[in-house]
Structure formats: C-alpha cells, structure tokens
Protein backbone atom coordinates (compact mmCIF):
# COMPACT_ATOMS: atom_id res chain seq x y z
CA UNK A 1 0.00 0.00 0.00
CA UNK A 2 1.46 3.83 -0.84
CA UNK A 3 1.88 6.16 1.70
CA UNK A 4 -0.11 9.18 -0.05
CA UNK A 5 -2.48 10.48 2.50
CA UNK A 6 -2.86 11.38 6.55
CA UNK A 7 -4.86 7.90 7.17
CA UNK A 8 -1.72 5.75 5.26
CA UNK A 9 -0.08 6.14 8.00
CA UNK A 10 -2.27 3.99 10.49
CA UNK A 11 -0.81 1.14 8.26
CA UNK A 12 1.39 -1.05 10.29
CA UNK A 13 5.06 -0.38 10.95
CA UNK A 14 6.57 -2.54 7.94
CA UNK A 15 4.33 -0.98 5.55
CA UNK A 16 5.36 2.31 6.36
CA UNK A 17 8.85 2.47 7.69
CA UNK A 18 10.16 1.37 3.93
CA UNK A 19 8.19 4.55 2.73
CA UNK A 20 9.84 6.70 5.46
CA UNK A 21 13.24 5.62 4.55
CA UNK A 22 12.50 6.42 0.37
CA UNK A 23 11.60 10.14 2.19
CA UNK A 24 14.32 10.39 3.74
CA UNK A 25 16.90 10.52 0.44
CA UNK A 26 15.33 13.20 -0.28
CA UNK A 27 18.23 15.76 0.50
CA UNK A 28 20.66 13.62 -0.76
CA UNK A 29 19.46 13.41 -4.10
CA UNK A 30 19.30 16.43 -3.84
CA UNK A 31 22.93 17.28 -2.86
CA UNK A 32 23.93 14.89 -5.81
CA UNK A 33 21.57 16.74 -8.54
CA UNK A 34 23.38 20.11 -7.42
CA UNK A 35 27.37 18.01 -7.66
CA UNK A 36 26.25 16.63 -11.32
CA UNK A 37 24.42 19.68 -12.63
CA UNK A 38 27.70 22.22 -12.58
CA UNK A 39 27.20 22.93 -16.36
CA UNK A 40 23.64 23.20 -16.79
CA UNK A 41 22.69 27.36 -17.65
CA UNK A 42 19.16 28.00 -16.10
CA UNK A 43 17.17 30.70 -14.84
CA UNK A 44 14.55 31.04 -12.52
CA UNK A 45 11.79 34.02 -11.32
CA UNK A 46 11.20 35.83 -7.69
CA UNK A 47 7.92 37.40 -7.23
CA UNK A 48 7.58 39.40 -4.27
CA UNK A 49 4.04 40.11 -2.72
CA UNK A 50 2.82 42.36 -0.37
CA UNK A 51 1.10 41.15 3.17
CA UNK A 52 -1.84 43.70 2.20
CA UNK A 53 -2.95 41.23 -0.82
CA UNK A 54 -3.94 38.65 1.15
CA UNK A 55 -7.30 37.50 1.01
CA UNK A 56 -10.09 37.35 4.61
CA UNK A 57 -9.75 33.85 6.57
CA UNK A 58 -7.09 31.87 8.45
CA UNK A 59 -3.72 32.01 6.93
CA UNK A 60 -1.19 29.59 8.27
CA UNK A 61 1.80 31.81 8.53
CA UNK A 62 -0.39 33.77 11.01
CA UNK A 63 -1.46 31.09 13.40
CA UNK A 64 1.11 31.17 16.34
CA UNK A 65 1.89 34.84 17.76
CA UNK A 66 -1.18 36.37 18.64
CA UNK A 67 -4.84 35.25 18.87
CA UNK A 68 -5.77 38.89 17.73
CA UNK A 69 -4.08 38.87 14.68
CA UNK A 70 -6.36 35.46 13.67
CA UNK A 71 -9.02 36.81 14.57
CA UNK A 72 -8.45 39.88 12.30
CA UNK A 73 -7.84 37.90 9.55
CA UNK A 74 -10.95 36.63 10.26
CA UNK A 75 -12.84 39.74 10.04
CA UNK A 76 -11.26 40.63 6.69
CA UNK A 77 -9.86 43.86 8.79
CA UNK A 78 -8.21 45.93 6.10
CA UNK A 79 -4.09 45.51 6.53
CA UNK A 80 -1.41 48.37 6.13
CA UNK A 81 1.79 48.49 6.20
CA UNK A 82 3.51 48.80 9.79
CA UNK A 83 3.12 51.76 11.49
CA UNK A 84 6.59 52.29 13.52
CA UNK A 85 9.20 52.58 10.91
CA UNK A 86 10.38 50.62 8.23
CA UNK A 87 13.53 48.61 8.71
CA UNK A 88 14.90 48.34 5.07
CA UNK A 89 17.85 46.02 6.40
CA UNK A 90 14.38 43.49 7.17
CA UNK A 91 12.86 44.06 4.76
CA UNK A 92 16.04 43.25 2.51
CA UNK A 93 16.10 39.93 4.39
CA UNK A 94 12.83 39.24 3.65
CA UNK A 95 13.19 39.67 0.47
CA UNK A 96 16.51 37.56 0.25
CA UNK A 97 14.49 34.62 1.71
CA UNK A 98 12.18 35.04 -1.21
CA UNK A 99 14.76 34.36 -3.80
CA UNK A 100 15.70 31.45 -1.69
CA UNK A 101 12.59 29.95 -1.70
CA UNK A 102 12.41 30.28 -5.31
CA UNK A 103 15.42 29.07 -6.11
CA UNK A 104 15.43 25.68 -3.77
CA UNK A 105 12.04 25.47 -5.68
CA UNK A 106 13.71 25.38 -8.62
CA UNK A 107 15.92 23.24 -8.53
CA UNK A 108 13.83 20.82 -7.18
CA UNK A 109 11.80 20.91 -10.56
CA UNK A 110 15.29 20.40 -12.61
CA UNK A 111 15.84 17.80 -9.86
CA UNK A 112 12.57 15.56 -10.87
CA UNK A 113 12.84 16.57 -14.25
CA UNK A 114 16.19 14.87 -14.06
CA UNK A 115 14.82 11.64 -12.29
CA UNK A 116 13.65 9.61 -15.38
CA UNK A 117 9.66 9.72 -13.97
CA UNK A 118 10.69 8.42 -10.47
CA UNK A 119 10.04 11.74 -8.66
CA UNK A 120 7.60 14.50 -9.33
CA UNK A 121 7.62 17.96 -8.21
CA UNK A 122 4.85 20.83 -7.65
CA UNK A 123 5.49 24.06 -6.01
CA UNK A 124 3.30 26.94 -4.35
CA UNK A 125 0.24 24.88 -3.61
CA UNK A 126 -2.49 26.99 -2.81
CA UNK A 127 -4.95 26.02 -0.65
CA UNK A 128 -8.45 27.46 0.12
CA UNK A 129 -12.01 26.37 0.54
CA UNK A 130 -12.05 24.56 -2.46
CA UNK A 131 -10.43 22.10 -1.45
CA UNK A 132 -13.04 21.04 0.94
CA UNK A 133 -11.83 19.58 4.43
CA UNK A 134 -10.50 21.78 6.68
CA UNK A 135 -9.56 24.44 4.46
CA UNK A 136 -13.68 24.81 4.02
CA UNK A 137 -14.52 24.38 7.43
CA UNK A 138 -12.14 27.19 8.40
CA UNK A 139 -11.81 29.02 5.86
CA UNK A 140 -8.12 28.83 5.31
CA UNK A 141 -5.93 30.81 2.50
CA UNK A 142 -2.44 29.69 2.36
CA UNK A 143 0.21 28.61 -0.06
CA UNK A 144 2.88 25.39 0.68
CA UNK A 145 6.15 25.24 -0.53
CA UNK A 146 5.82 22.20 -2.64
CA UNK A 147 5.10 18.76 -2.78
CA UNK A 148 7.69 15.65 -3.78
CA UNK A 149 5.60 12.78 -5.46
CA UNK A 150 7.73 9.88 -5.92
CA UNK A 151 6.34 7.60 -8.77
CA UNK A 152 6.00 3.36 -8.60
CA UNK A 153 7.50 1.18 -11.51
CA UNK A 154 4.02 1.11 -12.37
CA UNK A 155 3.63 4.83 -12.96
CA UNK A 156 1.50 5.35 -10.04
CA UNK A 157 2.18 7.51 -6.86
CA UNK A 158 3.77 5.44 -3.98
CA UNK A 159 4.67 8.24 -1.70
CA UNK A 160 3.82 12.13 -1.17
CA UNK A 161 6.22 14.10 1.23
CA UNK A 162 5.41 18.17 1.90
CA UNK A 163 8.28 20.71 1.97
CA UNK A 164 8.48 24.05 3.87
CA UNK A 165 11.46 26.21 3.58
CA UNK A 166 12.47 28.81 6.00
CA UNK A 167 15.83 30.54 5.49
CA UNK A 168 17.85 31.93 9.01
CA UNK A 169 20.85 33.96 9.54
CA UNK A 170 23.82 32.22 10.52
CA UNK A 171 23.69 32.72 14.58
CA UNK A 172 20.10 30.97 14.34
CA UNK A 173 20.69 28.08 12.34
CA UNK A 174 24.00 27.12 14.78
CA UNK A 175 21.10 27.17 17.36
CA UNK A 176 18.52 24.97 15.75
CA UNK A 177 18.28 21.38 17.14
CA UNK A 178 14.32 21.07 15.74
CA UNK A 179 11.54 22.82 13.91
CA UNK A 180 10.03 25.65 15.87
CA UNK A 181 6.85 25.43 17.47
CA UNK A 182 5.63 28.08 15.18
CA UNK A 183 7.09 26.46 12.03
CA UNK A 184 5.41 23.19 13.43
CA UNK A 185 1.85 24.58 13.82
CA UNK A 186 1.95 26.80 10.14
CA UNK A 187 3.03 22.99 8.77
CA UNK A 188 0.54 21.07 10.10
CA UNK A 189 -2.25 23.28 9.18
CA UNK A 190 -0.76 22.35 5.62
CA UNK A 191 -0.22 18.84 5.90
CA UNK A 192 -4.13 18.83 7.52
CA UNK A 193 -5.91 21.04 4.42
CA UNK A 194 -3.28 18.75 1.44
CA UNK A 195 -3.94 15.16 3.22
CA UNK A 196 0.06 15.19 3.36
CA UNK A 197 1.68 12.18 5.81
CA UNK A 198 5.19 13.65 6.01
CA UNK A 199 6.78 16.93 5.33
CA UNK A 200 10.62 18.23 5.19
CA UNK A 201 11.64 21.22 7.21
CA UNK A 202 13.97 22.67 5.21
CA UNK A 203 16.28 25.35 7.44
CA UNK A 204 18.49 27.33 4.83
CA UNK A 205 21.32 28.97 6.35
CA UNK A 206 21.63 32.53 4.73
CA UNK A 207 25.55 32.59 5.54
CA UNK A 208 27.16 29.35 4.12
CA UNK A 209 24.16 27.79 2.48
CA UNK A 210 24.18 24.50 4.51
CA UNK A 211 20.44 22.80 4.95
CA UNK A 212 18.85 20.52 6.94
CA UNK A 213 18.56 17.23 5.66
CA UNK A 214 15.48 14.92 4.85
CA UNK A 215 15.87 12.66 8.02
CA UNK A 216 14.30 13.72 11.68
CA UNK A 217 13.54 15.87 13.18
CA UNK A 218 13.35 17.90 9.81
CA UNK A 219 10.93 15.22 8.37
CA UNK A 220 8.26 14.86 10.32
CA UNK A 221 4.53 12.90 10.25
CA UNK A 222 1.44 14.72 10.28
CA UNK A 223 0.59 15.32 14.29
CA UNK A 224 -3.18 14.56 14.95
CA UNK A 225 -2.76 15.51 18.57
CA UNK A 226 -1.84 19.07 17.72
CA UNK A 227 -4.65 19.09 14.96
CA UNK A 228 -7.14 18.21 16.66
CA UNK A 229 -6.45 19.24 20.46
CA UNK A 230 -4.58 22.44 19.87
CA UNK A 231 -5.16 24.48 16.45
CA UNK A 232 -8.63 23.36 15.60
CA UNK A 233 -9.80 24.30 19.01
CA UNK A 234 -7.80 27.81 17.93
CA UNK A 235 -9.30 28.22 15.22
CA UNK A 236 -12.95 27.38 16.32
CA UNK A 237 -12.21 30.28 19.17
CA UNK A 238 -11.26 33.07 16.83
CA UNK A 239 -13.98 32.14 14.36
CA UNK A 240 -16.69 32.57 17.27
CA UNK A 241 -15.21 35.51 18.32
CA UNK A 242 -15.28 37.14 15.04
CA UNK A 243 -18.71 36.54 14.53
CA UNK A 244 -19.70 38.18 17.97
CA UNK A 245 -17.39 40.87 17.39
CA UNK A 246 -15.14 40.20 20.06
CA UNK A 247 -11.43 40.55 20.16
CA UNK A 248 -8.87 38.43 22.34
CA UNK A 249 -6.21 40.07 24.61
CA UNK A 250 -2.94 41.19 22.52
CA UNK A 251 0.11 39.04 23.04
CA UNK A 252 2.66 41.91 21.83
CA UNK A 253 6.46 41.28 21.16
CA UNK A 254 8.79 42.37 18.34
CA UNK A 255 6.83 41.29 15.60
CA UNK A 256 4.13 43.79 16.36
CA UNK A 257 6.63 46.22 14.25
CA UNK A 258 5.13 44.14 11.62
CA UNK A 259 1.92 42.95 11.74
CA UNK A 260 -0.16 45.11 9.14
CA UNK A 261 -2.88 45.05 11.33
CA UNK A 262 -1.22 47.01 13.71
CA UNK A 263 -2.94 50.15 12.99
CA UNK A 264 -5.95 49.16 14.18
CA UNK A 265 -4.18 46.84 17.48
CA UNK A 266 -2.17 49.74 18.40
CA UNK A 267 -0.18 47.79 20.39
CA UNK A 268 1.27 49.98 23.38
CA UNK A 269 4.84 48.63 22.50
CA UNK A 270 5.10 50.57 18.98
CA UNK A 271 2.80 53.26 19.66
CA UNK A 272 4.73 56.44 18.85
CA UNK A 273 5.20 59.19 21.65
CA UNK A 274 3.78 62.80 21.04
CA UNK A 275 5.71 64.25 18.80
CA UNK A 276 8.18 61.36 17.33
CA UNK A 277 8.39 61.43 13.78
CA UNK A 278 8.69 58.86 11.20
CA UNK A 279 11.74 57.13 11.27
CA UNK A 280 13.27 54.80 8.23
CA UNK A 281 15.29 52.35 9.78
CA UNK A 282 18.13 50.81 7.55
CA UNK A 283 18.82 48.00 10.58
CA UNK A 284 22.73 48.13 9.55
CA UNK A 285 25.56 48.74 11.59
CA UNK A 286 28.65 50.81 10.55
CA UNK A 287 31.83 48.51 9.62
C-alpha cells in the first residue's frame, strides 16, 4: 500500500517504515543533482508580494503569535503596512528569503525533471475552501512550498512528502536542534488542508548555504494531537469571536513592528510618543 495520504499512515510499521526511509533521500538526491548539474545554464523568477494582498480567513503563517491577529484575519480587517518605521535592512532579508525559496524550488523541478519519472515535483500549492476539508470548514488561505511525489514502476504515486522552507541567519541556524513550534503549527495546518503524511523542514542557512537534511527531526509525520487538540480548538475560538465581534487580549512582542494590522491593534509597545516622527530604519551597523 502507498503512503499518499494522513490515514496511510495507520498502516502497520513494515508498511510504512520502507516509505519513510525512500523520504528520507530526499536531501541527498538532492545534494547529488546540485554536484552533477555544474554545467547546466538556467534561470529562474522571484515574485515578491505584499502582506496587504492577502485574502479574509485563516492564513497559516499567522497562526502562532497572537490570537488577535487570527481573529483579524478573520474579520477581513483591512491591513497596512507597519506603522513604527520601516527597517529596510528586514525588509532586505525578507526579500533575500524570497529568492531562496524560489530558487530551492527550482531546482527541485530540474531535480525531478532529471529523475527519469521516479520523482515528481509541484510548487506553491495553494490552498483554500475549495479544497473542501479543513480548508472549508475554516476558511483557510495559504500557499505550501511544494510537494515531492515519488512515482511506482508502475507509474502510479507510492509516496507524497510536503516541503516548507524557512531561510535563518547564521547565529540561528548554529542554534537549531528542531523545527520551531511556530514552524510546526503553520506545517501542520498544511499537511491537515493537502492530506500530506510527512513533510521536510527545510532550514536554509543565509551565511554558508548549509540545509537541513530529509531525516528527523526535519521530516516529520502529520501530528493529529496538535490538529485536533490544539489548532482546531484555535481556530474554532477566533472564528466565534469574530462573529460576535469580540477581540482576544494582545500578546505583543517584536513582531508587532510588523503585523499590518497594527494600525488598528495599536499595540502599546510601537505606539509612537507625542511628537516622534517617522523614522526609516536601515537596521545596519557601521563597519
């Protein structure tokens, strides 16, 4: 039997450790497309949207920080940019991790292109209500990374693994011994909405361009437990509360400098004193 879906993993243990094990090559084929592929000439595309584009309901990347902020999303509350200052040194980061993402993503379509049919590739799933589930029942707008199909002899999918990048400067990645709980929760809402078993964290280290490979903890199985006993319950919270009108407490840290919502929060750590201008922040230090 393939391991495709959420429930193909309530097979027993021989049926899908052998699947696991295919999974976790993953980053190795990988490594040895990138050592045999010196010559190729390619080219890929970065597009680069705005937070204020994105459309009313529950958006994974949103999920973990602050009730509020769900709930807002909710609402379909208009967003704006932040109101403190902008950083352009983040915002150049952000921006960098873009490209990043679009280039792993590429690759990883010259990758199964290479592969002879074994492995298939599809990146920037979006998922909504359409797809029925729990995207419907909560009304979730997101976008995964991509999806690895790898292909039987007979032509038929055997195995589906999910893949979520996140890029970190140098001093982060030397700390990382596991996906963050954040990271965790924004991947299981999509490995819940695609019916995906496993996914690949993929941790990109900005400064020497070392990864995290295919093997655990950066592949993990879809979590029920958290599912069902922690972010559904979440969800079914800020829903009700949106309907009523009714907004949660703030939980305010530094990403409040960020949240385009913020004009309407006010948080009281990036409110502005009486009579503190603008400022545009370039984030850099002086060599």
């Amino acid at each position: 039997m393939p391991l495709l879906t959420i429930a193909d993993l309530s097979q027993p243990p021989e049926v899908v450790t052998p699947y696991i094990q295919r999974a976790r090559t993953l980053s190795g084929m990988y490594l040895q497309h990138l050592a045999t592929s010196q010559t190729d000439t390619h080219k890929y595309d970065v597009s680069i949207w705005g937070g204020s584009t994105r459309s009313k309901g529950i958006h994974a990347s949103e999920i973990s920080k602050c009730m509020r902020q769900i709930v807002y999303c909710i609402m379909g509350t208009e967003r704006r940019p932040p109101v403190q200052e902008a950083n352009v040194n983040m915002l150049m980061r952000f921006s960098l991790g873009t490209a990043v993402h679009s280039l792993l993503q590429h690759d990883f379509h010259r990758l199964a292109e290479k592969s002879g049919g074994q492995l298939r590739f599809k990146d920037e799933i979006r998922i909504g209500p359409k797809l029925g589930g729990p995207a419907q029942l909560w009304n979730i707008r997101s976008s995964a990374d991509g999806i690895f199909t790898f292909m039987g002899p007979d032509g038929q999918p055997e195995l589906r693994v999910g893949l979520e990048i996140k890029t970190m400067s140098p001093d982060d990645y030397a700390d990382l011994k596991s996906p963050q709980n954040d990271h965790m929760e924004q991947a299981t809402v999509y490995m819940a909405t695609l019916d995906l078993p496993l996914l690949w964290f993929l941790y990109y280290n900005k400064g020497n361009s070392n990864f995290t490979e295919s093997s655990p903890p950066w592949l993990i199985q879809f979590d029920a437990a958290r599912w069902n006993n922690d972010l559904e319950i979440r969800f079914a919270r800020c829903t009700h509360m949106a309907q009523i009108g009714e907004l949660p407490d703030r939980t305010e840290g530094f990403y409040c400098k960020w949240c385009h919502f913020a004009h309407t929060c006010s948080p009281t750590s990036i409110r502005p004193r009486a009579g503190t201008p603008f400022r545009l922040s370039s984030g850099m230090r002086r060599a």
